[in-house]
C-alpha atoms as a PDB file:
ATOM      1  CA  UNK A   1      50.695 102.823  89.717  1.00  0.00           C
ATOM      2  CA  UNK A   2      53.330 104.757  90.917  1.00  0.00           C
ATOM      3  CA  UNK A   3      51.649 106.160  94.055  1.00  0.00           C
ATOM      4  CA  UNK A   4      50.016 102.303  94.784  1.00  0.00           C
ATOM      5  CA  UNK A   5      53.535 101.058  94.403  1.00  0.00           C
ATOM      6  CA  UNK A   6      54.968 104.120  97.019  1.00  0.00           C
ATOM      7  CA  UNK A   7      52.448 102.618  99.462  1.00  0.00           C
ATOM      8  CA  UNK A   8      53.148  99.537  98.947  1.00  0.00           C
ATOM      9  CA  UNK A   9      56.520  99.666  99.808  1.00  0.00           C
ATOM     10  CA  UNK A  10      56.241 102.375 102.663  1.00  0.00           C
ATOM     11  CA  UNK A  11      53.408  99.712 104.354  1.00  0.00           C
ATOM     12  CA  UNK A  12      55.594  97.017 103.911  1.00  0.00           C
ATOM     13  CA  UNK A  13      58.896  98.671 105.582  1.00  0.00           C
ATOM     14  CA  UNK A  14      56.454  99.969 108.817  1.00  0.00           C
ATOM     15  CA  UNK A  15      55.456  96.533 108.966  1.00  0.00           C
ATOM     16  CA  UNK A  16      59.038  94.939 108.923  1.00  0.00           C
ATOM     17  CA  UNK A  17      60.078  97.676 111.150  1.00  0.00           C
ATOM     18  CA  UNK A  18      57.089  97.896 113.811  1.00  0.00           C
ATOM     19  CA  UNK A  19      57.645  93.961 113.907  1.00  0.00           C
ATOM     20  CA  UNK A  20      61.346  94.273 114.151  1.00  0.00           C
ATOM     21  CA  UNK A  21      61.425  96.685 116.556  1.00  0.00           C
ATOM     22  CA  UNK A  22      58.926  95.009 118.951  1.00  0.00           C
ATOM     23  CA  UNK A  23      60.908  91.573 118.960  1.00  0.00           C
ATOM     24  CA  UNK A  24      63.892  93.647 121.353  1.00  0.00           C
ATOM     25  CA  UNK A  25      61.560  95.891 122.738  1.00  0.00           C
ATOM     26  CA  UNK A  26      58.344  93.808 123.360  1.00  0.00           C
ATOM     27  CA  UNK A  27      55.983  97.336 123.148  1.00  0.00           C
ATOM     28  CA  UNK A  28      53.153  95.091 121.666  1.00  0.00           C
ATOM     29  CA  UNK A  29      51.603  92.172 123.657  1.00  0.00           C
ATOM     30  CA  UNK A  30      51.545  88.544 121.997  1.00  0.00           C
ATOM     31  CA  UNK A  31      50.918  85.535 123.725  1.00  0.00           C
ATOM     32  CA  UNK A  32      53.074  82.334 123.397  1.00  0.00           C
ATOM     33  CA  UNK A  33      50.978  79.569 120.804  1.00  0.00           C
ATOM     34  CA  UNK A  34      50.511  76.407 122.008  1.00  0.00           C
ATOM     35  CA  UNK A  35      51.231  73.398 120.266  1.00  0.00           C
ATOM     36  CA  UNK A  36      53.477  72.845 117.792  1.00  0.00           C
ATOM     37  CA  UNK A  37      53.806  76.515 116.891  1.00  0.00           C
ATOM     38  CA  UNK A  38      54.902  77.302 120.626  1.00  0.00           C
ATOM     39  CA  UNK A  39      57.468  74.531 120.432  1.00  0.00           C
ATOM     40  CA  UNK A  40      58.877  75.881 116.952  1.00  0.00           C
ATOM     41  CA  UNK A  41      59.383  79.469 118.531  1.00  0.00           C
ATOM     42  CA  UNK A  42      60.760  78.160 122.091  1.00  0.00           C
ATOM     43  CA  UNK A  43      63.265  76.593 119.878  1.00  0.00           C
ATOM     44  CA  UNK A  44      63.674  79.844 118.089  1.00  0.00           C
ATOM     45  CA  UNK A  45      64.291  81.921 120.819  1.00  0.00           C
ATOM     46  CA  UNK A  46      66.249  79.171 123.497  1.00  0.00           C
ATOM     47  CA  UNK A  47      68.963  79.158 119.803  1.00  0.00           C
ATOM     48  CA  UNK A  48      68.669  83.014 119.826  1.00  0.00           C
ATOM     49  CA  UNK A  49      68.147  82.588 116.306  1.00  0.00           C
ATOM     50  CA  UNK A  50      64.947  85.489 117.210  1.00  0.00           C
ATOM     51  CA  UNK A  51      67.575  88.385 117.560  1.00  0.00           C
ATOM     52  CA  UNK A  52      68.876  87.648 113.897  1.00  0.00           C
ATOM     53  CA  UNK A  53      65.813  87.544 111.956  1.00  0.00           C
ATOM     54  CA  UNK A  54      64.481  90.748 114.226  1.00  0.00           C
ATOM     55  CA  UNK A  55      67.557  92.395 113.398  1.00  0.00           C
ATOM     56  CA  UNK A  56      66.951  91.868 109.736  1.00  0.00           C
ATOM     57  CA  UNK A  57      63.257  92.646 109.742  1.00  0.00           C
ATOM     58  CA  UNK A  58      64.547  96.098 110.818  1.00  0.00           C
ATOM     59  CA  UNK A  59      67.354  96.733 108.506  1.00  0.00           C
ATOM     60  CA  UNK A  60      64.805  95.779 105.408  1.00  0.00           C
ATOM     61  CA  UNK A  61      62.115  97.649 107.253  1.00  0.00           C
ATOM     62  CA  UNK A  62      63.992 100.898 107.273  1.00  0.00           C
ATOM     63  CA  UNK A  63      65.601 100.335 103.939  1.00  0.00           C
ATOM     64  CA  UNK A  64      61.991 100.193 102.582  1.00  0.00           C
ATOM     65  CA  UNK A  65      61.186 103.287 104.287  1.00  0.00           C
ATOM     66  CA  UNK A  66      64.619 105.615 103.008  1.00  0.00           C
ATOM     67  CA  UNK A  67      63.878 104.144  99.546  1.00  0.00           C
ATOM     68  CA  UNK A  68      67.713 102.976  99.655  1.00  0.00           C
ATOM     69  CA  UNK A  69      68.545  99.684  98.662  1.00  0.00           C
ATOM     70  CA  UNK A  70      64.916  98.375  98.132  1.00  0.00           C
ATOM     71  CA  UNK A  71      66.059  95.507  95.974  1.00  0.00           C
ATOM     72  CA  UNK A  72      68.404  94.475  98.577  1.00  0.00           C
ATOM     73  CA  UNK A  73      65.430  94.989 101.176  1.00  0.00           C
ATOM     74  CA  UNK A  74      63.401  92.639  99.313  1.00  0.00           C
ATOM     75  CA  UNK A  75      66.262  89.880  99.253  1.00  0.00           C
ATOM     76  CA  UNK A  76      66.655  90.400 102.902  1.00  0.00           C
ATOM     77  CA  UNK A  77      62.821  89.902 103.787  1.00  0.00           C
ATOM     78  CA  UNK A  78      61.486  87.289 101.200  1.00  0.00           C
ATOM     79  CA  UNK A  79      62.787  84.300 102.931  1.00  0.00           C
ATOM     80  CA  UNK A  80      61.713  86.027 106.349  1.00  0.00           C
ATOM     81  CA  UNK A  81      58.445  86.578 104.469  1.00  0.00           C
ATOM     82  CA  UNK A  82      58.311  82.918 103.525  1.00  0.00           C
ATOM     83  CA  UNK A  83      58.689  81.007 106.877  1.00  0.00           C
ATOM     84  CA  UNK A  84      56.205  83.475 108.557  1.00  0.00           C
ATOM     85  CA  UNK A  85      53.898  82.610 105.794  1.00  0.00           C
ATOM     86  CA  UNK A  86      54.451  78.788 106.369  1.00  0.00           C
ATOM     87  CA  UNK A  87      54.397  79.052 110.221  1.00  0.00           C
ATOM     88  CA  UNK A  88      50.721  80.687 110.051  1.00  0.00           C
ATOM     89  CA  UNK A  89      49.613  78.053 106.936  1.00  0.00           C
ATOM     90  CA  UNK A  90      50.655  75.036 109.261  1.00  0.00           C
ATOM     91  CA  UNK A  91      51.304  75.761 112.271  1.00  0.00           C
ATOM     92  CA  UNK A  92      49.098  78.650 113.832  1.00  0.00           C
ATOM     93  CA  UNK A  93      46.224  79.362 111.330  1.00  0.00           C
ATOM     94  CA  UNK A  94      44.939  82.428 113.052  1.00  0.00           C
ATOM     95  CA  UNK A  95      47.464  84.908 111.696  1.00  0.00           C
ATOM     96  CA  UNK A  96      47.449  83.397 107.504  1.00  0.00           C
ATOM     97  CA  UNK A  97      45.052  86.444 106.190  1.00  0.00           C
ATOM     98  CA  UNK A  98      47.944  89.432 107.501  1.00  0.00           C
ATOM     99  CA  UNK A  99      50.828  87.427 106.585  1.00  0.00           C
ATOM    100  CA  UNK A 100      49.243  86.632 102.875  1.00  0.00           C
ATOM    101  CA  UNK A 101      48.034  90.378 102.543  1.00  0.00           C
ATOM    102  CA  UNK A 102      52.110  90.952 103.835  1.00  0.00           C
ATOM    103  CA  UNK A 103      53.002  88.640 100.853  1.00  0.00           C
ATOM    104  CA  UNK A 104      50.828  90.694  98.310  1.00  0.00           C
ATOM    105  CA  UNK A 105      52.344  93.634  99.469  1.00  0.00           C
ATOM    106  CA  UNK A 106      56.103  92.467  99.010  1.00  0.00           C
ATOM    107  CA  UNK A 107      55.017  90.722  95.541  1.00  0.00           C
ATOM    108  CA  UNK A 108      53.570  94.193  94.578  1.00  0.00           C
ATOM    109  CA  UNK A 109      56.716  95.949  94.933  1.00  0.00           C
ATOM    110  CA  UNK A 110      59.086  93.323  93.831  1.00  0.00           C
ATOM    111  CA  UNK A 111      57.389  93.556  90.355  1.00  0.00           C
ATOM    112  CA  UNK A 112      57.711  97.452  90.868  1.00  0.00           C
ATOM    113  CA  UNK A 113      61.532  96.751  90.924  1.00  0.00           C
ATOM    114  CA  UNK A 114      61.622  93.721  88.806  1.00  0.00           C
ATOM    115  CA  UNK A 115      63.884  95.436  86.275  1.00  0.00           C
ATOM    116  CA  UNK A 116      66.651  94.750  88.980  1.00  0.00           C
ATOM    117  CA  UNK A 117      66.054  91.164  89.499  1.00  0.00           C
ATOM    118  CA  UNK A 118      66.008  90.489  85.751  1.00  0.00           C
ATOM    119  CA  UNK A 119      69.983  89.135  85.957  1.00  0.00           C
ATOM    120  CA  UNK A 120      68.964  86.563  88.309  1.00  0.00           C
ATOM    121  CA  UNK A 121      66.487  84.920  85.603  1.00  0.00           C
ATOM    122  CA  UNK A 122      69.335  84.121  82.999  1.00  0.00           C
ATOM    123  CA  UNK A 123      68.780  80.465  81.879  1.00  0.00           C
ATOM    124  CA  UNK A 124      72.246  80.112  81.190  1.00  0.00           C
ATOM    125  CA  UNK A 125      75.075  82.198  82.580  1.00  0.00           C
ATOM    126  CA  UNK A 126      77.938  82.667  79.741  1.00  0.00           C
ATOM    127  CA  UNK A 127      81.426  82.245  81.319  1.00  0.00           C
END
């Protein structure tokens, strides 16, 4: 489980990272999506709200990678992780099967680490 987990999380940060990297330096092609999905990321880009979320993609990408700070990683990419998944579920279909197998992944290694996230699941805080 150990090893499974390993590549789990190394897969997941080259992901993050390749992604990351490629919004600033555009090494991959990808074509604009029409529709609704083009509108949502001309708005994302004309608010340079892109930049951000690329920026963040790489810090939790190479985080994942050094093994430093996974936890934090994870926090950093879920929601990331989240609106890409709802983006391809609703508005651009073609890309749902990579970013669900990109969910599994992250899932996978957040129960690897769940021992860290166990304060956060305290019904009641005492004061």
């Amino acid at each position: 489980m150990k090893i499974a987990a390993l590549i789990a999380r190394i897969l997941l940060g080259l992901v993050f990272l390749v992604f990351g990297l490629n919004g600033f330096l555009h090494f991959l092609p990808m074509t604009m999506p029409t529709g609704v999905a083009g509108q949502f990321l001309g708005a994302l880009f004309v608010s340079h709200y892109l930049p951000f979320i690329f920026f963040l993609q790489i810090l939790g990408g190479v985080l994942l990678l050094i093994n430093f700070f996974v936890p934090l990683a994870l926090v950093l990419l879920g929601p990331i992780l989240v609106n890409i998944l709802f983006f391809h579920a609703l508005m651009d279909p073609g890309g749902v099967l990579p970013a669900i197998i990109i969910a599994l992944l992250w899932i996978f290694v957040v129960v690897e680490h769940r021992k860290y996230f166990a304060g956060l699941f305290v019904m009641k805080a005492e004061d």
